[in-house]
Protein backbone atom coordinates (compact mmCIF):
# COMPACT_ATOMS: atom_id res chain seq x y z
CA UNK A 1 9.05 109.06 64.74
CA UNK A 2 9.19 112.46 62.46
CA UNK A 3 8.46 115.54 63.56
CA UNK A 4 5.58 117.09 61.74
CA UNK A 5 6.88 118.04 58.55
CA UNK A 6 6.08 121.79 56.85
CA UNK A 7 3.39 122.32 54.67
CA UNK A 8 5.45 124.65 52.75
CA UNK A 9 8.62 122.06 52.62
CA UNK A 10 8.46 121.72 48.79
CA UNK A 11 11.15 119.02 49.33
CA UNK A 12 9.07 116.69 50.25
CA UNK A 13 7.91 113.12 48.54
CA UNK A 14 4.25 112.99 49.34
CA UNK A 15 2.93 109.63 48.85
CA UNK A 16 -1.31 109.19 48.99
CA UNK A 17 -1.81 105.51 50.42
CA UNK A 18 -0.12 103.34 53.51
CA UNK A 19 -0.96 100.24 51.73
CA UNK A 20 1.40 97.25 49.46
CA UNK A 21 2.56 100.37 47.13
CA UNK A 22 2.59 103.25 49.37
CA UNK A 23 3.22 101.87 52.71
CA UNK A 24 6.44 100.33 51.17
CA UNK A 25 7.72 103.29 48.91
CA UNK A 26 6.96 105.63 51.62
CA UNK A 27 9.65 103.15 53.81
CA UNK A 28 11.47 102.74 51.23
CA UNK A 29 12.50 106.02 50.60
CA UNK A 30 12.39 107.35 54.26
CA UNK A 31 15.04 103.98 54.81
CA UNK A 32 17.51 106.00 51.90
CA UNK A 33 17.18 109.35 53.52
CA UNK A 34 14.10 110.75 51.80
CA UNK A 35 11.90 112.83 53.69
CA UNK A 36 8.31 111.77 54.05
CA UNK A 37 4.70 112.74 54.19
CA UNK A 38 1.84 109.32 53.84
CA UNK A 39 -1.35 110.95 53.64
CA UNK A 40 -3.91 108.01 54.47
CA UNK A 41 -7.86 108.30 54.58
CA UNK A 42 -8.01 105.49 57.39
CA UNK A 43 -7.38 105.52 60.52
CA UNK A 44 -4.67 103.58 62.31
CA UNK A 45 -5.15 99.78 64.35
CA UNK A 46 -2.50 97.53 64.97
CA UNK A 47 -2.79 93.56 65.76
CA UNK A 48 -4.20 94.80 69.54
CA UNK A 49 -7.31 96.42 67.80
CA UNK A 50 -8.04 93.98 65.05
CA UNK A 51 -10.95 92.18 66.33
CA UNK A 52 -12.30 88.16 65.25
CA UNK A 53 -15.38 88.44 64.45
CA UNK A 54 -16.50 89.04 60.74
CA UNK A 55 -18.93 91.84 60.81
CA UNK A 56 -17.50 94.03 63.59
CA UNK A 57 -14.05 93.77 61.68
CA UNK A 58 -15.50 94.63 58.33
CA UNK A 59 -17.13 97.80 60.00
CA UNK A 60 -13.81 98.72 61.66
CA UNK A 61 -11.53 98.13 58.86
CA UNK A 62 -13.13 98.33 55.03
CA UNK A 63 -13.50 101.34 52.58
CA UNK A 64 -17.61 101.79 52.71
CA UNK A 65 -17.88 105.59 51.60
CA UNK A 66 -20.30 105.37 48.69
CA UNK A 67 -19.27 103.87 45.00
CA UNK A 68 -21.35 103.55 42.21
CA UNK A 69 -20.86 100.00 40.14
CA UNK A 70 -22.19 100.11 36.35
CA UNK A 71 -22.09 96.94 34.05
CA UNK A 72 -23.09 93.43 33.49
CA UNK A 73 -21.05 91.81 36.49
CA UNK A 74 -22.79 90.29 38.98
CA UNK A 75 -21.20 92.42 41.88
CA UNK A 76 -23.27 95.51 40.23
CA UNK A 77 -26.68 94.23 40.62
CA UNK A 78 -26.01 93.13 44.78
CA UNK A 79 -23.26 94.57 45.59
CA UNK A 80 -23.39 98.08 43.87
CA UNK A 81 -22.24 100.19 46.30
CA UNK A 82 -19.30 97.64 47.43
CA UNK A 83 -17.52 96.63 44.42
CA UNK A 84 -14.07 95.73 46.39
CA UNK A 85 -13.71 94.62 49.82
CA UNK A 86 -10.46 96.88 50.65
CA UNK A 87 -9.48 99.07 53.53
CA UNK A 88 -9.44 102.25 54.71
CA UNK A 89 -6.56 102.00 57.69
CA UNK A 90 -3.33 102.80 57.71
CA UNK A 91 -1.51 99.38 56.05
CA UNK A 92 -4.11 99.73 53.47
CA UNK A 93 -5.52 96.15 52.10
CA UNK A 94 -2.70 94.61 53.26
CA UNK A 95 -4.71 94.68 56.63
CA UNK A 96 -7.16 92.58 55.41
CA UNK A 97 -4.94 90.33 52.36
CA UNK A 98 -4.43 86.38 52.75
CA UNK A 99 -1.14 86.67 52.54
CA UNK A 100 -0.67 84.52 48.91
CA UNK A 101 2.41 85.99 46.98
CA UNK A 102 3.59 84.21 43.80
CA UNK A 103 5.69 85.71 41.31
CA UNK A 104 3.95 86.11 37.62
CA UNK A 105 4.95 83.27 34.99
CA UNK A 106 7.37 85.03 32.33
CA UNK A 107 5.18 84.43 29.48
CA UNK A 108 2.64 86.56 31.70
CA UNK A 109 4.64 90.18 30.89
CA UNK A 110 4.11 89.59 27.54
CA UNK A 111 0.59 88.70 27.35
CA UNK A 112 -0.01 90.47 23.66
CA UNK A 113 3.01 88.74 22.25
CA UNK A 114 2.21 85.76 24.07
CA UNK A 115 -1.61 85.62 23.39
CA UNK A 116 -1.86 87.00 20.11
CA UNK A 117 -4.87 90.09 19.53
CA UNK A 118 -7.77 88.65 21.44
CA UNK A 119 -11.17 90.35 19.78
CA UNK A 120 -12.48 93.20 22.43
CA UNK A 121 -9.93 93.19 24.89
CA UNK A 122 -7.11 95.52 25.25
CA UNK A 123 -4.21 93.43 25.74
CA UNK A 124 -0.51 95.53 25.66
CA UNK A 125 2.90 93.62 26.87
CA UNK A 126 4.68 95.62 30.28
CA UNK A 127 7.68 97.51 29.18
CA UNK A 128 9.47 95.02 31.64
CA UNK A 129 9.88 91.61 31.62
CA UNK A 130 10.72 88.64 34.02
CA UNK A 131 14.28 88.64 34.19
CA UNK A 132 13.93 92.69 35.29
CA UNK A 133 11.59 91.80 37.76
CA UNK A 134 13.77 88.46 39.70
CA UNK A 135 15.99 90.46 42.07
CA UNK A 136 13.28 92.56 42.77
CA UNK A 137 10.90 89.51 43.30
CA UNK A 138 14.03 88.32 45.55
CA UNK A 139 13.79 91.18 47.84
CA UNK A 140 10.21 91.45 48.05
CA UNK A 141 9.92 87.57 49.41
CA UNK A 142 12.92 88.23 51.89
CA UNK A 143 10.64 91.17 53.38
CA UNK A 144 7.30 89.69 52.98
CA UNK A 145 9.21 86.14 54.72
CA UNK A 146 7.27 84.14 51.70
CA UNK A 147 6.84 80.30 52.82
CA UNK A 148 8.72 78.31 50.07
CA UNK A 149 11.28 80.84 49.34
CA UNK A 150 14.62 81.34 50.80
CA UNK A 151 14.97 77.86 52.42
CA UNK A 152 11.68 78.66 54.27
CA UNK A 153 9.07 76.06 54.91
CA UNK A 154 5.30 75.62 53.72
CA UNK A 155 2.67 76.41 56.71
CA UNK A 156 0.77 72.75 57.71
CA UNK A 157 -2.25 72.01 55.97
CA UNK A 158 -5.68 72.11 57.72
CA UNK A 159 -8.31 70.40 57.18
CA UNK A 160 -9.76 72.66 54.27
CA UNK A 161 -6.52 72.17 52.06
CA UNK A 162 -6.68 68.16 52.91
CA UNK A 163 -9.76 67.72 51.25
CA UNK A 164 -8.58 70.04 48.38
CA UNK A 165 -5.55 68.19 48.38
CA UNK A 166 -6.68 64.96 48.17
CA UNK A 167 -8.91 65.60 45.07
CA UNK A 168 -6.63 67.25 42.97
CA UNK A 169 -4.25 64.11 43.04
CA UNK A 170 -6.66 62.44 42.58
CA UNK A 171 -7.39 64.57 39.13
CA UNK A 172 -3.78 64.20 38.19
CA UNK A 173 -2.62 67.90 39.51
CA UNK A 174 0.78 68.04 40.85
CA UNK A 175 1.41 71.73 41.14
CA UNK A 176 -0.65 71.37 44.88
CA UNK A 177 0.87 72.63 48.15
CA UNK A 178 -0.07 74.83 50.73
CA UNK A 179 1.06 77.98 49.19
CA UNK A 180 3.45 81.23 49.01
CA UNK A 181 2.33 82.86 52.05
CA UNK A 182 3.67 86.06 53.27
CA UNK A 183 2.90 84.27 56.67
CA UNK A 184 5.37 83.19 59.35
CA UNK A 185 5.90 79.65 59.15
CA UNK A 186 9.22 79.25 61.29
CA UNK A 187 10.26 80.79 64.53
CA UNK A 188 13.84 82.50 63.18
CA UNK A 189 11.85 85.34 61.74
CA UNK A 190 11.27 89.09 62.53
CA UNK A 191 7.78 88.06 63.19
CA UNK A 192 6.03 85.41 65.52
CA UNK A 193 4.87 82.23 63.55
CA UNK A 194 1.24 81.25 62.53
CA UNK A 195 -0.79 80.60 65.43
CA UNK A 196 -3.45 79.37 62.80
CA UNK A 197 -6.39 81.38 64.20
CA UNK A 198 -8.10 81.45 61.08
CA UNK A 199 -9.31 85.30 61.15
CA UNK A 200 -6.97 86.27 57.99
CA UNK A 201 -9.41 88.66 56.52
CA UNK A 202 -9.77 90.17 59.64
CA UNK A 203 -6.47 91.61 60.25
CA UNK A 204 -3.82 89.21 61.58
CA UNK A 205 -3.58 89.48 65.82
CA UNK A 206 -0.54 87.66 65.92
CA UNK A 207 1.24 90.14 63.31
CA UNK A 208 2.13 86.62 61.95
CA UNK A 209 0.96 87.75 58.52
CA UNK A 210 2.89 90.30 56.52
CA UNK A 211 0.86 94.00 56.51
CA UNK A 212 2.56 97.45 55.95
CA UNK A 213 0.69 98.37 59.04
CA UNK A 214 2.81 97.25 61.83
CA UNK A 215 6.56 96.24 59.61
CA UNK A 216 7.11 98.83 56.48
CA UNK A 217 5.02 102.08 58.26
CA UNK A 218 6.57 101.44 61.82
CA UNK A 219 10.43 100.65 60.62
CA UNK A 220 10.12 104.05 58.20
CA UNK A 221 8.66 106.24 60.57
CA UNK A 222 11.65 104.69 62.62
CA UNK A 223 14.17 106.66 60.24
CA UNK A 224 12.55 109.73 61.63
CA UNK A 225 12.09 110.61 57.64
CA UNK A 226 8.28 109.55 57.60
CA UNK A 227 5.29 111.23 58.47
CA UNK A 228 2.15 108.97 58.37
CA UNK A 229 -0.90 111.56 58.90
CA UNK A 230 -4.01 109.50 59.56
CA UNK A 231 -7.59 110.59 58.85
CA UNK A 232 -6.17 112.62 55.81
CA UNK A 233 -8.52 112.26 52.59
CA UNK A 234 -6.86 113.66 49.32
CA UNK A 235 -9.10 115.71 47.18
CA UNK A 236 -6.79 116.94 44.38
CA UNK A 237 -3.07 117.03 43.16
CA UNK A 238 -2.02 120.55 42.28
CA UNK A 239 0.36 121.83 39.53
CA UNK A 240 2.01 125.27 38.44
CA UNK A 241 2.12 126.87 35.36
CA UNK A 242 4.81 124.62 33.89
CA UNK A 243 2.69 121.01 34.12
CA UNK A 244 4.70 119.88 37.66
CA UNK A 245 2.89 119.23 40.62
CA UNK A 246 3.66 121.60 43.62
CA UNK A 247 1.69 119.74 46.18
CA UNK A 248 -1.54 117.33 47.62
CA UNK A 249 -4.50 118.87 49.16
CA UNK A 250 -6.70 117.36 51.56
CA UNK A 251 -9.03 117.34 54.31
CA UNK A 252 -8.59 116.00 57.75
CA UNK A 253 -10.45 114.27 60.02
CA UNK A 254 -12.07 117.43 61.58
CA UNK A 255 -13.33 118.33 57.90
CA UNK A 256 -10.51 121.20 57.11
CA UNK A 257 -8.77 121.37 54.32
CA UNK A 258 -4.77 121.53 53.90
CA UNK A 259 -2.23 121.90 51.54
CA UNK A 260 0.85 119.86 51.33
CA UNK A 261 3.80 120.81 48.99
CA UNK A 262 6.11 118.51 47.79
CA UNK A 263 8.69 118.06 45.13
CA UNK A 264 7.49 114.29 43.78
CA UNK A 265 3.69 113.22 44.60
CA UNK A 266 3.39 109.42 44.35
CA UNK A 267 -0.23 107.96 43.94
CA UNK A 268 -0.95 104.38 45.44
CA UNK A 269 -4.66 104.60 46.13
CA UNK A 270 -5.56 101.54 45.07
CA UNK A 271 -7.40 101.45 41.39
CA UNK A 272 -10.68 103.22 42.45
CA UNK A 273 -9.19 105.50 44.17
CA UNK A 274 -5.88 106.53 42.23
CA UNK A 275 -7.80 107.48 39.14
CA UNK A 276 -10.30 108.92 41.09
CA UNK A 277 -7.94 111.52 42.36
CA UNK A 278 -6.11 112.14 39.22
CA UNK A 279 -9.91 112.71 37.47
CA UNK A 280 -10.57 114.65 40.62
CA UNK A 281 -8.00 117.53 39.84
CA UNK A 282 -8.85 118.24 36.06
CA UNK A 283 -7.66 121.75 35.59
CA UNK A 284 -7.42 124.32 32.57
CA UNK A 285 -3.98 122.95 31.68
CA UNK A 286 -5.27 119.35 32.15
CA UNK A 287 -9.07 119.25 31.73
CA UNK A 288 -9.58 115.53 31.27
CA UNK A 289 -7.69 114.79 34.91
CA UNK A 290 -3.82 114.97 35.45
CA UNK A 291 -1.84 112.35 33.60
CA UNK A 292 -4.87 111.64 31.24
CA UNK A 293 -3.19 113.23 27.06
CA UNK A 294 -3.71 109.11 26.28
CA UNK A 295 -7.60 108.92 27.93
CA UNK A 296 -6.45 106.44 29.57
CA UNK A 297 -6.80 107.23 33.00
CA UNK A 298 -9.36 105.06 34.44
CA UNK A 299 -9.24 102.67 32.18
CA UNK A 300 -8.77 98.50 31.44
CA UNK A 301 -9.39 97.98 34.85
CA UNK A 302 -9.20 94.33 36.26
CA UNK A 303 -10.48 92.49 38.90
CA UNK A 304 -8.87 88.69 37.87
CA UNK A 305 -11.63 85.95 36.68
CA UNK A 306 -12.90 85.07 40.42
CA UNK A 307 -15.29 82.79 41.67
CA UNK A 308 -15.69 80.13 43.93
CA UNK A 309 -16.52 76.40 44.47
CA UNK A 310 -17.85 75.01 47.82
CA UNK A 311 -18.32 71.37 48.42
CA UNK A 312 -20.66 69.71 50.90
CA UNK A 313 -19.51 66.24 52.58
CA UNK A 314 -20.93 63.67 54.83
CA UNK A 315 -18.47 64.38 57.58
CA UNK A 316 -17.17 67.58 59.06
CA UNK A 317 -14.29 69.38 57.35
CA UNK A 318 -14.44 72.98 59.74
CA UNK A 319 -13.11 74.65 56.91
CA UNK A 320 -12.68 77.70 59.10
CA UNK A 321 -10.00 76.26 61.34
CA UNK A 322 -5.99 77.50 60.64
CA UNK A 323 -5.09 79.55 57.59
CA UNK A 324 -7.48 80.94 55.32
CA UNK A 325 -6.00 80.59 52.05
CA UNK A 326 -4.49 77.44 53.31
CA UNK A 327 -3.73 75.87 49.23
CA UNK A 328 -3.24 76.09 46.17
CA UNK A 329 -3.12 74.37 42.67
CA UNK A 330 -1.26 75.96 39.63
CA UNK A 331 -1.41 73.30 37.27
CA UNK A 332 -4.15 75.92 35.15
CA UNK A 333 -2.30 78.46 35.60
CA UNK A 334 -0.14 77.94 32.36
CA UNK A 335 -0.93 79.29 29.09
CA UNK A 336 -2.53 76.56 27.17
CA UNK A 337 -5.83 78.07 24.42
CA UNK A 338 -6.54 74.46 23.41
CA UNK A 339 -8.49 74.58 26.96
CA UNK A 340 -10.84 77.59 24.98
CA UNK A 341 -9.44 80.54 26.41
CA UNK A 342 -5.80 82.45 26.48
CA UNK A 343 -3.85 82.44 30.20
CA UNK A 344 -4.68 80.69 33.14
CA UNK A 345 -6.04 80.71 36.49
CA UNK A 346 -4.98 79.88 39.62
CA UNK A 347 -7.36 77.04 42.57
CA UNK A 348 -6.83 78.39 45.71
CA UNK A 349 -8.86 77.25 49.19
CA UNK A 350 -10.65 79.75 50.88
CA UNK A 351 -13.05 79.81 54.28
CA UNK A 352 -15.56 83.05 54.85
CA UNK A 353 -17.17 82.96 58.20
CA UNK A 354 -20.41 82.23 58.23
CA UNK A 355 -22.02 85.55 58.20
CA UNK A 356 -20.34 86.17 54.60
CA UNK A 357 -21.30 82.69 53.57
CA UNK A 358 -25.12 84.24 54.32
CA UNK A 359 -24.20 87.26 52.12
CA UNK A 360 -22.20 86.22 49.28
CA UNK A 361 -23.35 82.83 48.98
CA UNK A 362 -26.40 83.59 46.84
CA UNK A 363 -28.04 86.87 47.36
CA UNK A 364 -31.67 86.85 47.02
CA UNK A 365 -31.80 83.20 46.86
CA UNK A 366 -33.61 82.01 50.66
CA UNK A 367 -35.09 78.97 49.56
CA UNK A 368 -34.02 75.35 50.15
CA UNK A 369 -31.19 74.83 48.39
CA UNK A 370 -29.46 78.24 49.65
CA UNK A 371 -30.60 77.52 53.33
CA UNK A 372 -29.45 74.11 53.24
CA UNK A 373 -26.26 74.73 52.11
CA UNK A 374 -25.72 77.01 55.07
CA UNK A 375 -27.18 73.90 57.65
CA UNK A 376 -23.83 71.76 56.15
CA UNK A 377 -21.67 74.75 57.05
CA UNK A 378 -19.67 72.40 59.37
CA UNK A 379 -19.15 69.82 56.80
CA UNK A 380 -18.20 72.71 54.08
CA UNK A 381 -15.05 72.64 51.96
CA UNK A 382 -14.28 76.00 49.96
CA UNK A 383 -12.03 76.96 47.04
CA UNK A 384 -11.67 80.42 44.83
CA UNK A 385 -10.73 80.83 41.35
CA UNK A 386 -7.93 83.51 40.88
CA UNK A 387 -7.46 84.18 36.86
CA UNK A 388 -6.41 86.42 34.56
CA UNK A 389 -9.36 88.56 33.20
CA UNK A 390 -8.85 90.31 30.23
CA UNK A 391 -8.10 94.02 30.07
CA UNK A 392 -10.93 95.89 28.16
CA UNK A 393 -10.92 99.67 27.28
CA UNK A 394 -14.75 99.77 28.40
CA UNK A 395 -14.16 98.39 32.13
CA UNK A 396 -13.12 101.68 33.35
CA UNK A 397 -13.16 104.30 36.64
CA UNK A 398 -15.10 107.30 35.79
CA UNK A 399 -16.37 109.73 38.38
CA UNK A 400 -19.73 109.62 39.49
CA UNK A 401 -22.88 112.15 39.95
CA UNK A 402 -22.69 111.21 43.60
CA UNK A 403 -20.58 113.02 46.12
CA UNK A 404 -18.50 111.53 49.03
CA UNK A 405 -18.97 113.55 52.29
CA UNK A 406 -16.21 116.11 51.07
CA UNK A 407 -18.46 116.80 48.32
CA UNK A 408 -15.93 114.91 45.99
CA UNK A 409 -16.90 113.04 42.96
CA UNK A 410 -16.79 109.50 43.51
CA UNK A 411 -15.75 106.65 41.66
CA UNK A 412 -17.98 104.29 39.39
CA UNK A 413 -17.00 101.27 38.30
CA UNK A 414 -17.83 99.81 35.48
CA UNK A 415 -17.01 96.11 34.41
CA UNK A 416 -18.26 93.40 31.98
CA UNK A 417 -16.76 90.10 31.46
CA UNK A 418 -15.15 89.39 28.80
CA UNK A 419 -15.97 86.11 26.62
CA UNK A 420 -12.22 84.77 27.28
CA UNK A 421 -13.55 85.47 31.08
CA UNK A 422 -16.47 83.63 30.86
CA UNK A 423 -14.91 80.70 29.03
CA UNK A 424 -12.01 80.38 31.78
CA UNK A 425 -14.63 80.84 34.67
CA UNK A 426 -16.64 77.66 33.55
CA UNK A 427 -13.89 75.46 32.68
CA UNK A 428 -12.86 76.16 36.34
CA UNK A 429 -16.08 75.32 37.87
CA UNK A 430 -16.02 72.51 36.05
CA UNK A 431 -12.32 71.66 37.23
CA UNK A 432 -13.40 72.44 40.95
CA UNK A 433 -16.04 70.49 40.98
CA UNK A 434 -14.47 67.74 39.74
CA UNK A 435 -11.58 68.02 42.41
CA UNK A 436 -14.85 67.83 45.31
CA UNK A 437 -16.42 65.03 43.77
CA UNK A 438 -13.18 63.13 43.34
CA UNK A 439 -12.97 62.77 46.78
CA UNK A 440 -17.05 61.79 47.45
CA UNK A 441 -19.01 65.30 47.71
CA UNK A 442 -22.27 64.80 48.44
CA UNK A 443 -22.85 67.87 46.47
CA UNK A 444 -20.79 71.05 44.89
CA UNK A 445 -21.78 74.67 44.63
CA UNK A 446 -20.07 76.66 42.33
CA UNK A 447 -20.76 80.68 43.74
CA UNK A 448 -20.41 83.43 41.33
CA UNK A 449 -17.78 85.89 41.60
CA UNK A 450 -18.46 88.41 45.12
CA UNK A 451 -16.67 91.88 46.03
CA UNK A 452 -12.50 90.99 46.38
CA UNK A 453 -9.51 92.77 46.56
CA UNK A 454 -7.36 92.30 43.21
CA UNK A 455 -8.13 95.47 41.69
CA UNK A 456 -5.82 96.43 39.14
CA UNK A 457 -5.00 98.27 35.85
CA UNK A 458 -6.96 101.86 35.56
CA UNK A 459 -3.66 104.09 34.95
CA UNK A 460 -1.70 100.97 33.46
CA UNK A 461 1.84 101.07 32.51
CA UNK A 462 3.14 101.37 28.43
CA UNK A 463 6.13 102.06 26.93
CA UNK A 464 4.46 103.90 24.53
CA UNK A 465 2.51 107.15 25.96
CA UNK A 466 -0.61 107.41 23.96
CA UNK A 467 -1.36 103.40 25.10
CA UNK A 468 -0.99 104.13 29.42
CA UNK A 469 -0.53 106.69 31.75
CA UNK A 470 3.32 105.76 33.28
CA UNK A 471 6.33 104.12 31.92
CA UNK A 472 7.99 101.29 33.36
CA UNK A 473 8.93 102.93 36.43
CA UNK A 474 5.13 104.18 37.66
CA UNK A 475 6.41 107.66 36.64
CA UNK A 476 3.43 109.45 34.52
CA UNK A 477 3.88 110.07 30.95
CA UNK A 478 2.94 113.56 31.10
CA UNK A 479 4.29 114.91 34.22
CA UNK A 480 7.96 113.76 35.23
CA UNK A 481 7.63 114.46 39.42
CA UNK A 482 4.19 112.39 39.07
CA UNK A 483 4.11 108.34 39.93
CA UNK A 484 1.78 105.96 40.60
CA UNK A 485 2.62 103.12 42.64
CA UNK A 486 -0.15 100.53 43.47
CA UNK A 487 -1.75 98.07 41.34
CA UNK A 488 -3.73 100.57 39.01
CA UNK A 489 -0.51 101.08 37.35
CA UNK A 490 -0.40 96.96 36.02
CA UNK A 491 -0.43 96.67 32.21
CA UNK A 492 -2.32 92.77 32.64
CA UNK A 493 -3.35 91.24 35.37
CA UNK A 494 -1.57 87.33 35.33
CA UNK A 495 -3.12 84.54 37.28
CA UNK A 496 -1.32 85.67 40.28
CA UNK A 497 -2.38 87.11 43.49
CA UNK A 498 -1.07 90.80 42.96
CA UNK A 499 0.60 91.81 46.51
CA UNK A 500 3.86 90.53 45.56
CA UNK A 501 4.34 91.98 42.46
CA UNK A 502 2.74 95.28 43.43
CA UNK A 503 5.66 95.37 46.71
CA UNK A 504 8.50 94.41 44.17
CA UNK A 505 7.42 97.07 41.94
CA UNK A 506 7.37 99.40 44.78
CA UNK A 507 10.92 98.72 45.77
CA UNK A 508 12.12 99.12 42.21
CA UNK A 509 10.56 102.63 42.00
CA UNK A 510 12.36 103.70 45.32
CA UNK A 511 15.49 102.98 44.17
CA UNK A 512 15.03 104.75 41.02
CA UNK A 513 13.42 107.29 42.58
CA UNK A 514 15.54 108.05 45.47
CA UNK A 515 18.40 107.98 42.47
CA UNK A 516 16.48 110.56 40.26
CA UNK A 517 16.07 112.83 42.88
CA UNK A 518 19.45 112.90 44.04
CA UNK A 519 20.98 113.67 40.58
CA UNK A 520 18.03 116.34 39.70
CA UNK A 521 16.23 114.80 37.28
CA UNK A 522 12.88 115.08 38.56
């Protein structure tokens, strides 16, 4: 492990975030001879403290300092001060992840040229494209040990993705398999294979699931060129005369503040957060927030089209036994608008524990029909939609009156659905229904969409600088020793879960960035 690096060592990358973006460029770079400083606002657990049992895990692991939520989503009105269920630990939300990672479809980097203008929504194509993206995509899966990739198997089915199974043949699907899981499912690799405990969500105690907590932070701080300091929560991103940043300051566990320099500041916050800082250190040189000439810092932020469907059957299922997002179906996840919308969406099954059943189910709904439901818990299937929402100028991070207890600004978050979103959400209620009933439901309850992870866009990537805030390498238009490197910096959001994608992109950016550095260009 490092030494403690100087505060004054103005060579230094400093990279804010431990989790897919920042716990991996942070290796990355430290695994090339870069030297190192992860500030991360969490503390640090490891499979030993991760603990099975939903609502002591949730207390130990997620990001609840307070958020404000603004907009017509149904999150806002019960969920307004939780609008993502993400982490504050060392690993990030990789902690906490299911482990899905599947590439984007190549039509999917081009979603302007591919969907045309849609009315109200914001749609740009990534200044990269799939063929760009496939050795990066190659070395991502080889860390991550994706099932299905690299000779690899699947992980079994349980009983959850039986059912799930079962229906959608019977609908015709034939995109239907037990998934791309960053998830050990043979005994040759670096990690130990799925014991099938079922506690995903809750941090994996087997370390069978990929997380930037124990593989990427660990092997880095290995090179002796990385410094994780826990407990560390950025306030602002300072600058000299000349528009560079000089350093990151922030306060510690004990409440005092400290000021790192560094030569290259890398943001991977996750999309509240990331914008939130770069809002958070407006100056008289940059009074809208660092990286913000476009106003676009904070903006088109996505969460994918989510909800979920939950069928009810005359026999157990004990949907919470083995892997949590044990299945999926991508035959909807093409582009196809005679369906009534543009992109797709992804069926994937999905288990809560019972105590999030209670509280996501239907909030404020303890009659019959909600309390019911909850008796047949045993004899519950469960699915989630994963789609691609449209990216809207309006659905945006803006700082909030309230103050965090640094007496920072938070983050609000605003979000509305778009028509395409509310189009693609009912056609796949309607499809996962269907796929329940097909195979004798007693009776199917579509759930609107609760607090998840996939947060994305907010300081999106353009090729042109007045339409994002960094080019195709996460490196902001306006200041050159400025990236951001977590899912905030996504142009669209595809029908993919993000992780992959988000680690690939990391990779690429440590390559180029270890490169720029070392001939002086930034």
């Amino acid at each position: 492990m490092a030494a403690p690096f100087d505060m004054n060592d103005d060579s230094i990358v400093v990279v804010i975030g431990t989790g897919a973006g920042g716990g991996v460029l942070a290796n990355e770079l430290a695994q090339r001879g870069i030297s190192v400083v992860a500030l991360e606002a969490g503390g640090r657990y490891l499979p030993e403290d991760y603990i099975n049992d939903e609502w002591d895990s949730f207390g130990q692991l997620a990001w609840t300092d307070p958020r404000t939520t603004s907009g017509d989503w149904r999150v806002a009105k019960d969920f307004s001060g939780l609008p993502a269920w993400i982490v504050k630990a060392v690993g990030g939300t990789t902690t906490h992840w299911a482990g899905a990672s599947i590439r984007f479809q190549p039509h999917e980097w081009k979603a302007l040229t591919t969907y045309g203008p849609v009315e109200g929504a914001s749609l740009l194509d990534w200044p990269i494209d799939a063929e760009e993206m496939d050795p990066w995509y190659d070395l991502a899966e080889k860390k991550l040990g994706v099932t299905r990739t690299n000779g690899w198997p699947g992980l079994p089915g349980n009983n959850n993705y039986k059912v799930f199974e079962a229906g959608a043949k019977k609908l015709g699907y034939e995109e239907v398999h037990t998934g791309r899981m960053a998830i050990m499912s043979h005994d040759d690799g670096d990690r130990i294979k799925c014991q099938q405990t079922g506690f995903c969500f809750q941090g994996c105690k087997w370390g069978a699931k990929w997380s930037a907590a124990y593989t990427d932070i660990p092997n880095g701080e290995a090179t002796g060129n990385l410094e994780v300091r826990e407990r560390s929560h950025v306030a602002r991103i300072l600058h000299n005369e000349a528009g560079r940043v000089t350093g990151v300051e922030y306060f510690d566990a004990d409440g005092n503040l400290h000021m790192q320099k560094a030569a290259v500041v890398a943001v991977a916050g996750n999309s509240f957060e990331s914008p939130r800082i770069l809002l958070n250190s407006a100056s008289s040189m940059f009074p809208g927030g660092l990286a913000n000439s476009s106003g676009q810092v904070g903006r088109n932020y996505m969460r994918h089209l989510t909800g979920s469907v939950y069928g009810i059957f005359d026999k157990p299922v004990k949907m919470w036994r083995g892997t949590t997002m044990a299945g999926i179906v991508q035959d909807e996840a093409r582009h196809d608008p005679s369906r009534g919308f543009v992109g797709g969406y992804e069926l994937e099954t999905l288990s809560l524990g019972l105590p999030f059943m209670a509280a996501f189910l239907d909030p404020g709904s303890w009659g019959r029909e909600f309390t019911t439901a909850l008796d047949s818990y045993e004899n519950m299937a469960g699915m989630w939609i994963v789609g691609e929402d449209m990216p809207q100028a309006t659905n945006r991070v803006t700082l909030s009156d309230v103050e965090d207890q640094w007496g920072l600004k938070v983050a609000n978050v605003h979000y509305s659905d778009h028509p395409n979103d509310r189009a693609m959400r009912d056609h796949a209620y309607k499809q996962g229904m269907a796929i329940y009933d097909a195979v004798g439901a007693t009776r199917t309850l579509p759930t609107p969409p609760y607090p998840s992870t996939h947060n994305l866009g907010t300081n999106r990537m353009s090729e042109n600088p007045e339409d994002g805030v960094v080019n195709k390498w996460g490196q902001t238009h306006d200041i050159p020793n400025l990236f951001i490197s977590d899912g905030s910096q996504f142009t669209t959001g595809a029908a993919e879960n993000p992780t992959l994608t988000i680690v690939a992109l990391a990779i690429r950016q440590a390559d180029h960035m270890a490169r720029e550095l070392r001939a002086g260009n930034i």
